[in-house]
N, C-alpha and C. Protein backbone atom coordinates (compact mmCIF):
# COMPACT_ATOMS: atom_id res chain seq x y z
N UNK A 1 0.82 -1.18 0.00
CA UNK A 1 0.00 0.00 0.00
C UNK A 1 0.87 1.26 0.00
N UNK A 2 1.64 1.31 0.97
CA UNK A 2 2.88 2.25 0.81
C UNK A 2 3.65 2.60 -0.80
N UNK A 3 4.07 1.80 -1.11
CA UNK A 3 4.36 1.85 -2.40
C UNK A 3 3.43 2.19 -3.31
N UNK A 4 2.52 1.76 -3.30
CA UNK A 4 1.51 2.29 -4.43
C UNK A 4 0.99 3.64 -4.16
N UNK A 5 0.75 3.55 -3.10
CA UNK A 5 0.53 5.00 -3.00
C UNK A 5 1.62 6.23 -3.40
N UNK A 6 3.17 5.67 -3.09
CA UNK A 6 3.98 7.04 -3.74
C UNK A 6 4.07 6.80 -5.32
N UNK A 7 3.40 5.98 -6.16
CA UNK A 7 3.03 5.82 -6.94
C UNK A 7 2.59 6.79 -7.44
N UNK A 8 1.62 7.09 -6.93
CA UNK A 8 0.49 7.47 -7.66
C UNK A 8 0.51 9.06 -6.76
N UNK A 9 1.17 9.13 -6.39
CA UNK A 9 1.56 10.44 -5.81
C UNK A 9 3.13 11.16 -6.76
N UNK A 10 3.92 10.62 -6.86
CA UNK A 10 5.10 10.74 -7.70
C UNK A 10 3.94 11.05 -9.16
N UNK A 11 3.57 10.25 -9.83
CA UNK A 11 2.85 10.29 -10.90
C UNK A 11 2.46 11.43 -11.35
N UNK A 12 1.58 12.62 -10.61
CA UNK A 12 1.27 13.24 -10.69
C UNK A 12 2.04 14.93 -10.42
N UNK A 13 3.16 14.52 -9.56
CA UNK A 13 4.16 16.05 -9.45
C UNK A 13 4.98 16.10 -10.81
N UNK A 14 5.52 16.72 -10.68
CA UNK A 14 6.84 17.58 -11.77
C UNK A 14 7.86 16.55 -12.14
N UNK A 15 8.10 16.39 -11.06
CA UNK A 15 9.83 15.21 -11.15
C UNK A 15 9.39 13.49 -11.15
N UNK A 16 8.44 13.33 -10.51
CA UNK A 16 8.49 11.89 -10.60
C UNK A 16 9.32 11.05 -10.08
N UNK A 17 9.76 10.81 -9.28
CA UNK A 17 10.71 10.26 -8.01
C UNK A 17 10.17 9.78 -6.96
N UNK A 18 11.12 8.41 -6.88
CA UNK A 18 10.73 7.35 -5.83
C UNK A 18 11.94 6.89 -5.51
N UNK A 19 12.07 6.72 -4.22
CA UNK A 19 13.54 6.49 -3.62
C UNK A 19 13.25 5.41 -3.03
N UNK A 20 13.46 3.89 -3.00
CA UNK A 20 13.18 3.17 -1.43
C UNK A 20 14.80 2.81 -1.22
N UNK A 21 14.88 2.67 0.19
CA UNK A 21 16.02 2.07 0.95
C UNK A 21 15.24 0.89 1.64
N UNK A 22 16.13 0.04 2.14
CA UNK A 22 16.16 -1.09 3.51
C UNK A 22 17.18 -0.76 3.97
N UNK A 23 16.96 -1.01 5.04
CA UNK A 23 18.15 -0.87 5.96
C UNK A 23 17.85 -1.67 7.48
N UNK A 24 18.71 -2.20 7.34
CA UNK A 24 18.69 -2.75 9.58
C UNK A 24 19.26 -2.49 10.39
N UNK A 25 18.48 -2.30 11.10
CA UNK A 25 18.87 -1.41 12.68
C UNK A 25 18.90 -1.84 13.36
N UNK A 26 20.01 -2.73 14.29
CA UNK A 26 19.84 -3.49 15.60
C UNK A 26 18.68 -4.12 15.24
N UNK A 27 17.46 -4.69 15.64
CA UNK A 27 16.50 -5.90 15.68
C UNK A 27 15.83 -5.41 14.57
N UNK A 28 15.79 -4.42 13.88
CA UNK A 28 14.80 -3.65 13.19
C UNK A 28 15.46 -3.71 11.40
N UNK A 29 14.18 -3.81 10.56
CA UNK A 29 14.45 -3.84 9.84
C UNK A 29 13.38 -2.30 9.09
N UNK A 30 14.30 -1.48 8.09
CA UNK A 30 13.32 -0.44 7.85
C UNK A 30 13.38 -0.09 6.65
N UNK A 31 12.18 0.22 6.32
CA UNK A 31 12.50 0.63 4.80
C UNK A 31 11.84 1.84 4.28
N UNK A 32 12.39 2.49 3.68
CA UNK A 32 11.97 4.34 3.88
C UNK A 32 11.45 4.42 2.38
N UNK A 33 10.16 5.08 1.94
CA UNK A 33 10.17 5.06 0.91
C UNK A 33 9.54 6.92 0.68
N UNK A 34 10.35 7.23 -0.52
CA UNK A 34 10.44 8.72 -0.67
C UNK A 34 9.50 9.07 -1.90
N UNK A 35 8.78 9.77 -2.19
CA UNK A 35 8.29 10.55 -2.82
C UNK A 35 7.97 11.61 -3.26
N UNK A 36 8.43 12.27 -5.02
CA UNK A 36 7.30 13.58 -4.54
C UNK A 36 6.61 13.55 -4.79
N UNK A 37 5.81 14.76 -4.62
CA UNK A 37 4.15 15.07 -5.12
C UNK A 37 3.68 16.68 -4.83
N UNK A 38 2.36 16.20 -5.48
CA UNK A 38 2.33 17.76 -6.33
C UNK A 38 1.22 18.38 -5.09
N UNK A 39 1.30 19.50 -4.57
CA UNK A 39 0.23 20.08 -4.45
C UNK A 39 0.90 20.09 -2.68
N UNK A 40 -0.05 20.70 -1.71
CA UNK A 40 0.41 20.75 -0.11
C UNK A 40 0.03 19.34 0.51
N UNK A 41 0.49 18.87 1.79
CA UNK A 41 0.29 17.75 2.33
C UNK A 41 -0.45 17.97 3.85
N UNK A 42 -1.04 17.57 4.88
CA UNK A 42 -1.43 17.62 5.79
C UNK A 42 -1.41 16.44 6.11
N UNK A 43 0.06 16.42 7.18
CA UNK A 43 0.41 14.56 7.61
C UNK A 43 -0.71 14.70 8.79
N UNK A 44 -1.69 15.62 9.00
CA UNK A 44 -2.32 15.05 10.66
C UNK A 44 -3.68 14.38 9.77
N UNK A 45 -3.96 14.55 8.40
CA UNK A 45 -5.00 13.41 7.40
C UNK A 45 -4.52 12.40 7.28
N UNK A 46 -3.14 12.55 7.22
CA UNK A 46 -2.89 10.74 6.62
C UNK A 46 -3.25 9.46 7.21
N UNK A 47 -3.74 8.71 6.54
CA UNK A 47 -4.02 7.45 7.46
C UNK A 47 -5.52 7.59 7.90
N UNK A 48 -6.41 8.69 7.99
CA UNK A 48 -7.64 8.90 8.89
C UNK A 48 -8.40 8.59 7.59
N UNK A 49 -8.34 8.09 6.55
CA UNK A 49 -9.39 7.85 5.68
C UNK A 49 -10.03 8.81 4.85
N UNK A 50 -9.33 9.83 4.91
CA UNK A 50 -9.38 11.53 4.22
C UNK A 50 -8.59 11.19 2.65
N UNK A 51 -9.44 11.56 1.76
CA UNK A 51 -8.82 11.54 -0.12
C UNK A 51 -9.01 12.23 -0.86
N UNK A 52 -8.23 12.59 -1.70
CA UNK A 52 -8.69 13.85 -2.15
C UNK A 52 -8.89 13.02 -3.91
N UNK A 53 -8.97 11.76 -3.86
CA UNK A 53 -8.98 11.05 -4.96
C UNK A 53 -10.60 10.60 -5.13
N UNK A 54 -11.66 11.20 -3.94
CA UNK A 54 -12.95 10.85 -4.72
C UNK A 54 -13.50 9.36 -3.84
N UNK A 55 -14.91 9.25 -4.12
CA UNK A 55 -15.54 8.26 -3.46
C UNK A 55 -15.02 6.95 -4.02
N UNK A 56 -15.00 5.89 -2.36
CA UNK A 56 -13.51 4.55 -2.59
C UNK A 56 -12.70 4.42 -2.81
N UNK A 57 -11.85 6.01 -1.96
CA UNK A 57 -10.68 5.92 -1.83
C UNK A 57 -10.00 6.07 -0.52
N UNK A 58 -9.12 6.50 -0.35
CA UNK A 58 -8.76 6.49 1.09
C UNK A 58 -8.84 5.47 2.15
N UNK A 59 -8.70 4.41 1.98
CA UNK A 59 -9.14 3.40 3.19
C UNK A 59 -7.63 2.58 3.20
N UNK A 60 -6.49 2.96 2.35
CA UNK A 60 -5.32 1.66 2.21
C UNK A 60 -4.51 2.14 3.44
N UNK A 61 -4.28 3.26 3.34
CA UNK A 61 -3.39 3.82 4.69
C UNK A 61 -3.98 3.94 6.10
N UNK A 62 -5.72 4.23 5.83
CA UNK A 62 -6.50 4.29 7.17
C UNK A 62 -5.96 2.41 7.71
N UNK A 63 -6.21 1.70 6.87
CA UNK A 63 -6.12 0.08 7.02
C UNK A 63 -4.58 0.08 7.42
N UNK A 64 -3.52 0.56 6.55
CA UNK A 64 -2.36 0.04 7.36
C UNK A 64 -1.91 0.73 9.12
N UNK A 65 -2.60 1.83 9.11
CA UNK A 65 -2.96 2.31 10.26
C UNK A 65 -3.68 1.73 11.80
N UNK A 66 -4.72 1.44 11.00
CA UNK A 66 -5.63 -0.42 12.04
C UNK A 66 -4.96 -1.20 12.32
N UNK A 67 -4.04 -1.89 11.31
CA UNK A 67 -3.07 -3.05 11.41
C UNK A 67 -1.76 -2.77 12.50
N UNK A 68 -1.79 -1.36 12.33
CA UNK A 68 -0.21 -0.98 13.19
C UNK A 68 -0.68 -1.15 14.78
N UNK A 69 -2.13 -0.69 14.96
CA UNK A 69 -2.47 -1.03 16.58
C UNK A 69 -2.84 -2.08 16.95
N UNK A 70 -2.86 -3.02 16.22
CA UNK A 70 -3.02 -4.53 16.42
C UNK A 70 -1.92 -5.22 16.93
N UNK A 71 -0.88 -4.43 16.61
CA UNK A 71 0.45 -5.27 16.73
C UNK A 71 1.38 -4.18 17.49
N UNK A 72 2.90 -5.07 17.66
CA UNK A 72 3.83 -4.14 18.13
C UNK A 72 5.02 -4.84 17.41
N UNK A 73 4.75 -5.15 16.42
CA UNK A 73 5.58 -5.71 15.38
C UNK A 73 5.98 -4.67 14.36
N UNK A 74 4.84 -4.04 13.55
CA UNK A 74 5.36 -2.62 13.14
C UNK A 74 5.14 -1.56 13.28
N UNK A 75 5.61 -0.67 12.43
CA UNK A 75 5.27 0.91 12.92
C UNK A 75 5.73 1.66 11.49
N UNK A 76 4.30 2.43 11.49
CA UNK A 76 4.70 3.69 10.29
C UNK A 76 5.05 4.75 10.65
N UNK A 77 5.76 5.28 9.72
CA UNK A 77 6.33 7.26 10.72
C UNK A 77 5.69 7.92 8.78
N UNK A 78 5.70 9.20 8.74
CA UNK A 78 5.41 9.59 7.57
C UNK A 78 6.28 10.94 8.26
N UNK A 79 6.80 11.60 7.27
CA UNK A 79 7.14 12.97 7.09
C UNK A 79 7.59 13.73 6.12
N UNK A 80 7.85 14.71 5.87
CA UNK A 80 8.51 15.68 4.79
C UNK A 80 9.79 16.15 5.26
N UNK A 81 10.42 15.80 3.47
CA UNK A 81 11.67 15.71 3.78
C UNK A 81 12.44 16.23 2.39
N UNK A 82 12.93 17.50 2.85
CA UNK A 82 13.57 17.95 1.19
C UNK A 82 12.70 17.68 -0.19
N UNK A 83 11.32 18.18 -0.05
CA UNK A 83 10.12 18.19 -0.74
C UNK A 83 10.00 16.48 -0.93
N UNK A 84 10.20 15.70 -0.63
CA UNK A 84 9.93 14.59 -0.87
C UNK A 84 8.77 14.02 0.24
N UNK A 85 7.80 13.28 0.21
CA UNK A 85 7.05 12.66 1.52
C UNK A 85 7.96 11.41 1.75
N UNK A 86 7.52 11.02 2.68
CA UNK A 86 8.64 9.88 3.24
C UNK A 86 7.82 8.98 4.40
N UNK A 87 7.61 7.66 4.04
CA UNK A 87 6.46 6.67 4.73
C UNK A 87 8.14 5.67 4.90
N UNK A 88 8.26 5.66 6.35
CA UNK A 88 9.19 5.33 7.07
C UNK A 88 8.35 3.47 7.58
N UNK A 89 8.55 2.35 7.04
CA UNK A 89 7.94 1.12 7.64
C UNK A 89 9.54 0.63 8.53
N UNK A 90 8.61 0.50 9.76
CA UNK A 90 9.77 -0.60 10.99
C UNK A 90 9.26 -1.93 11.24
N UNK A 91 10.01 -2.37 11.08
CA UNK A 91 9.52 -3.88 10.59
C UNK A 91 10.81 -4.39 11.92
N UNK A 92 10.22 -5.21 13.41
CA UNK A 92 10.98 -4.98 14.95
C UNK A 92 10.90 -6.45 14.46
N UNK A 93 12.26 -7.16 14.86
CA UNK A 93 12.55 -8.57 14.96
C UNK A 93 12.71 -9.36 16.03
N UNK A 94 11.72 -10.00 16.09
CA UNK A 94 12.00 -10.78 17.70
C UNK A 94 13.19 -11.65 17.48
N UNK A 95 13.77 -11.47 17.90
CA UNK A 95 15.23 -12.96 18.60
C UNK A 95 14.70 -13.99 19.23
N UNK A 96 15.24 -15.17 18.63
CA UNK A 96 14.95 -16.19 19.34
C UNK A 96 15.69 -16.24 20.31
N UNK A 97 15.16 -16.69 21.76
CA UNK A 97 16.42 -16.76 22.38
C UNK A 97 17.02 -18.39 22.26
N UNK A 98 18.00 -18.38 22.74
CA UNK A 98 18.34 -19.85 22.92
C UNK A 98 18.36 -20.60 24.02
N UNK A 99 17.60 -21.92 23.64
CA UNK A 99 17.04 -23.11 24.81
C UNK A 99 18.65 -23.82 25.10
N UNK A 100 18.50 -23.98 26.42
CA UNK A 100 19.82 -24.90 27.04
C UNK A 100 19.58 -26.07 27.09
C-alpha cells in the first residue's frame, strides 16, 4: 500500500521520483520510501481515511494504520523531507532466544 501509493503520488508532481532504501537497525528492519508530489500535504489526514482522490478511496493507509495497533511488530512514521514525503515502515525482529 505504501508503495503504491507514492506511486500514484510521484505520478502526478513535476519530477516523478521514488527512492526506497532497507536498511537494519539493531533488531529492526526499515524501509523508507520517498516521494514527490504535487500540491500541499497535511500529515495530521494521513491514514484517517481523508482523499482527495474521490468516493472509494482512502481506506489503504487508514487500514495500514488499524493493522499498526493490532500489533507491536510494526510501525509507520510519515514525514517531509527535502520536498519529498517519506512513509518510514519498521519492521521490529524478535530474537529467538536460545534453549539450554
Amino acid at each position: 500500500m505504501l508503495l503504491d501509493n507514492a506511486i500514484d503520488a510521484s505520478k502526478k508532481s513535476k519530477d516523478k521520483k521514488i527512492v526506497v532504501s532497507v536498511t537494519k537497525e539493531k533488531s529492526n528492519v526499515i524501509f523508507n520510501i520517498s516521494n514527490t508530489y504535487k500540491g500541499k500535504l497535511d500529515l495530521d489526514k494521513i491514514g484517517t481515511g481523508f482523499t482527495t482522490k474521490g468516493f472509494g478511496h482512502g481506506y489503504g493507509l487508514r487500514l495500514v494504520n488499524d493493522i499498526m495497533k493490532e500489533t507491536n511488530s510494526f510501525e509507520v512514521k510519515n514525514e517531509i523531507l527535502d520536498k519529498y514525503y517519506v512513509s518510514k515502515l519498521i519492521i521490529k525482529i524478535e530474537r529467538k532466544r536460545k534453549s539450554n
